[in-house]
Protein backbone atom coordinates (compact mmCIF):
# COMPACT_ATOMS: atom_id res chain seq x y z
CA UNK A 1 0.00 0.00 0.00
CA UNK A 2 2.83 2.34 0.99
CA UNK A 3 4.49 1.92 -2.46
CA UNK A 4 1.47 2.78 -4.52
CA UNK A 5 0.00 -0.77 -5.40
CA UNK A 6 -3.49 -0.44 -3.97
CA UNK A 7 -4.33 -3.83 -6.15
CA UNK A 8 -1.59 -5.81 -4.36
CA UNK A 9 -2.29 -4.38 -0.94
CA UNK A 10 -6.25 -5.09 -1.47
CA UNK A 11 -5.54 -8.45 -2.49
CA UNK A 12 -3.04 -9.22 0.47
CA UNK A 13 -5.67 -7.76 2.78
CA UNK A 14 -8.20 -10.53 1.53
CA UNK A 15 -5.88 -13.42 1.63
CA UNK A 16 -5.16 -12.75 5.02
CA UNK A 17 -8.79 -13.07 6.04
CA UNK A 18 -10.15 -9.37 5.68
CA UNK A 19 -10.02 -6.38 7.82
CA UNK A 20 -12.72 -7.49 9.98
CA UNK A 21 -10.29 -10.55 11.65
CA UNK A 22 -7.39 -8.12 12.50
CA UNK A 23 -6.92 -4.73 13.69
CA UNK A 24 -3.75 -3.51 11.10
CA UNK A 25 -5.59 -5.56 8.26
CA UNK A 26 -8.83 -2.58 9.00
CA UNK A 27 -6.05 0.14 9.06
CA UNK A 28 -4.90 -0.77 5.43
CA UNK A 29 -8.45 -1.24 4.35
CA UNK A 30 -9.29 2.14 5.42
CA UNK A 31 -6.00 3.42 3.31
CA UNK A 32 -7.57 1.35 0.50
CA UNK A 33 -11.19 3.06 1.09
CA UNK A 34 -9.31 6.45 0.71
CA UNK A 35 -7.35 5.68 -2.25
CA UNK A 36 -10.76 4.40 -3.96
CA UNK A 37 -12.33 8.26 -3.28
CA UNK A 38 -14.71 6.17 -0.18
CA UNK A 39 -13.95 8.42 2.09
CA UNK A 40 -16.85 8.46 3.66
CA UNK A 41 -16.36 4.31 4.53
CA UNK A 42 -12.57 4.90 5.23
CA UNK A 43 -13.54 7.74 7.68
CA UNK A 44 -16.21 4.94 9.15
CA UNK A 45 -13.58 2.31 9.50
CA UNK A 46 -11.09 4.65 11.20
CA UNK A 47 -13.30 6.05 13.66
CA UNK A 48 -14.35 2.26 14.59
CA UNK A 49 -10.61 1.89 14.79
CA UNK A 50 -10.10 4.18 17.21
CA UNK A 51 -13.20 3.40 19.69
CA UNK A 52 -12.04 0.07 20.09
CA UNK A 53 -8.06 0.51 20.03
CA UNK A 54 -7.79 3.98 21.91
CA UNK A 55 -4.39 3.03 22.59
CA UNK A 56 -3.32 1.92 19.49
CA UNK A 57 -3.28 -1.35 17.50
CA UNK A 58 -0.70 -3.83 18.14
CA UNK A 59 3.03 -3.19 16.52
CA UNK A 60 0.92 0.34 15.13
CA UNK A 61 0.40 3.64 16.83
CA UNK A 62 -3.40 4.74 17.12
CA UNK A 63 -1.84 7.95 14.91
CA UNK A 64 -2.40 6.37 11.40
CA UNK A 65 -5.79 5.44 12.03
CA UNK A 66 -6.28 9.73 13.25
CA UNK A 67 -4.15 10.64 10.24
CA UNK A 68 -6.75 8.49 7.39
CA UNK A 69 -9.35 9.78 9.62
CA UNK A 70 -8.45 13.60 9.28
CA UNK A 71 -8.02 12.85 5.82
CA UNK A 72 -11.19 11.49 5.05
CA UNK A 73 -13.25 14.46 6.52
CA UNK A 74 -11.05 16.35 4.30
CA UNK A 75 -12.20 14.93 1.33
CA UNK A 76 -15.73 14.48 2.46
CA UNK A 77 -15.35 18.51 2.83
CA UNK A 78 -15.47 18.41 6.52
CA UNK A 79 -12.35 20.96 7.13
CA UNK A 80 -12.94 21.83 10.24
CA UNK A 81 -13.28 18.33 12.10
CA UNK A 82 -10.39 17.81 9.75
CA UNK A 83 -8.33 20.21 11.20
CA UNK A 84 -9.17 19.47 14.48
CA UNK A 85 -8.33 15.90 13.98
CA UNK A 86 -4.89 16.62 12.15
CA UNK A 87 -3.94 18.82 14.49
CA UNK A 88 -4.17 16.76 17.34
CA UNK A 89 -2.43 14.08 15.56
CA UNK A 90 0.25 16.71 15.14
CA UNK A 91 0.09 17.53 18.88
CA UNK A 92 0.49 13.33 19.51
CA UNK A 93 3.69 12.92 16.93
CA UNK A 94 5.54 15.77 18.65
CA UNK A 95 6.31 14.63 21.63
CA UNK A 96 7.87 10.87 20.29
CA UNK A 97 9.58 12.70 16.58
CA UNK A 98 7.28 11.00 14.87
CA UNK A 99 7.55 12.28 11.45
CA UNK A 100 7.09 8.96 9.10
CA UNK A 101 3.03 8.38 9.85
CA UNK A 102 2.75 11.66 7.43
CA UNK A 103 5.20 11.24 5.08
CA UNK A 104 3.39 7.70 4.49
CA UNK A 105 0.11 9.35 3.12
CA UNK A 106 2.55 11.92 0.90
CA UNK A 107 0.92 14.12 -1.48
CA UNK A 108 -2.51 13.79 -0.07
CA UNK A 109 -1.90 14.96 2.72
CA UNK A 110 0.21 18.13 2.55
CA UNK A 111 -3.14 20.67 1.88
CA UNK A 112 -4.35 19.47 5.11
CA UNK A 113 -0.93 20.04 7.35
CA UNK A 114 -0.62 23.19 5.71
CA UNK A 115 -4.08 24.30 6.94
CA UNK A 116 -3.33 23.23 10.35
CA UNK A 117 -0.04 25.29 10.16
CA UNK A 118 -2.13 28.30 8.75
CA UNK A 119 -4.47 27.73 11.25
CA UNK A 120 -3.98 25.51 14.69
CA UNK A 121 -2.37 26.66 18.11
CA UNK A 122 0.79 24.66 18.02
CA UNK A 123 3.97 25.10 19.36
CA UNK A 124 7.14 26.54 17.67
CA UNK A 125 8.48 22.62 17.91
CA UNK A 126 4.84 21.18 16.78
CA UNK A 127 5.35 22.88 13.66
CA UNK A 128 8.08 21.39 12.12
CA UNK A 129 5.63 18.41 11.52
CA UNK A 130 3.59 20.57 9.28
């Protein structure tokens, strides 16, 4: 999924028994969902994500999950809960350097940082995320 081959990463994600077995397998699916212009489905799937893993999935930080969902209220023209959710994402990575969660969603991503730099009460160190 990471290097661009949604058809490889869909059809891994079925082999493996589908997203509704395992908790990372959900995580890619809601990628997929984004990448296939769902976003309303992929914002569905990451909020579910993140009422029953609140502390993140096994081996994976709870941050992707907020990242897809910021991103999917983006593109389902929801800036402002967007914002809100980027921004605390932001406000999460800080702390641990956690700079690679963002890079993974590249491109797509970089209107919505650049709104919560434009716009969000972070600090001076928060920023350099955006």
């Amino acid at each position: 999924m990471r290097q661009g081959d949604c058809a490889s990463a869909e059809r891994a994600v079925n082999e493996a028994g589908g997203s509704e077995t395992h908790a990372f397998l959900a995580l890619v699916r809601a990628a997929l969902l984004l990448e296939q212009e769902s976003a309303r489905r992929g914002a569905d799937l990451s909020r579910d994500l993140l009422q029953r893993y609140p502390q993140g999935l096994y081996l994976e930080p709870s941050l992707g999950a907020r990242i897809l969902l910021a991103l999917a209220l983006f593109r389902q023209h929801q800036a402002n809960l967007a914002r809100q959710m980027m921004a605390s994402a932001v406000r999460l990575a800080y702390p641990e350097g956690l700079l690679r969660p963002f890079l993974d969603y590249g491109r797509s991503g970089a209107p919505l940082l650049t709104l919560v730099l434009q716009t969000s009460n972070l600090t001076v160190e928060a920023r350099f995320l955006c």
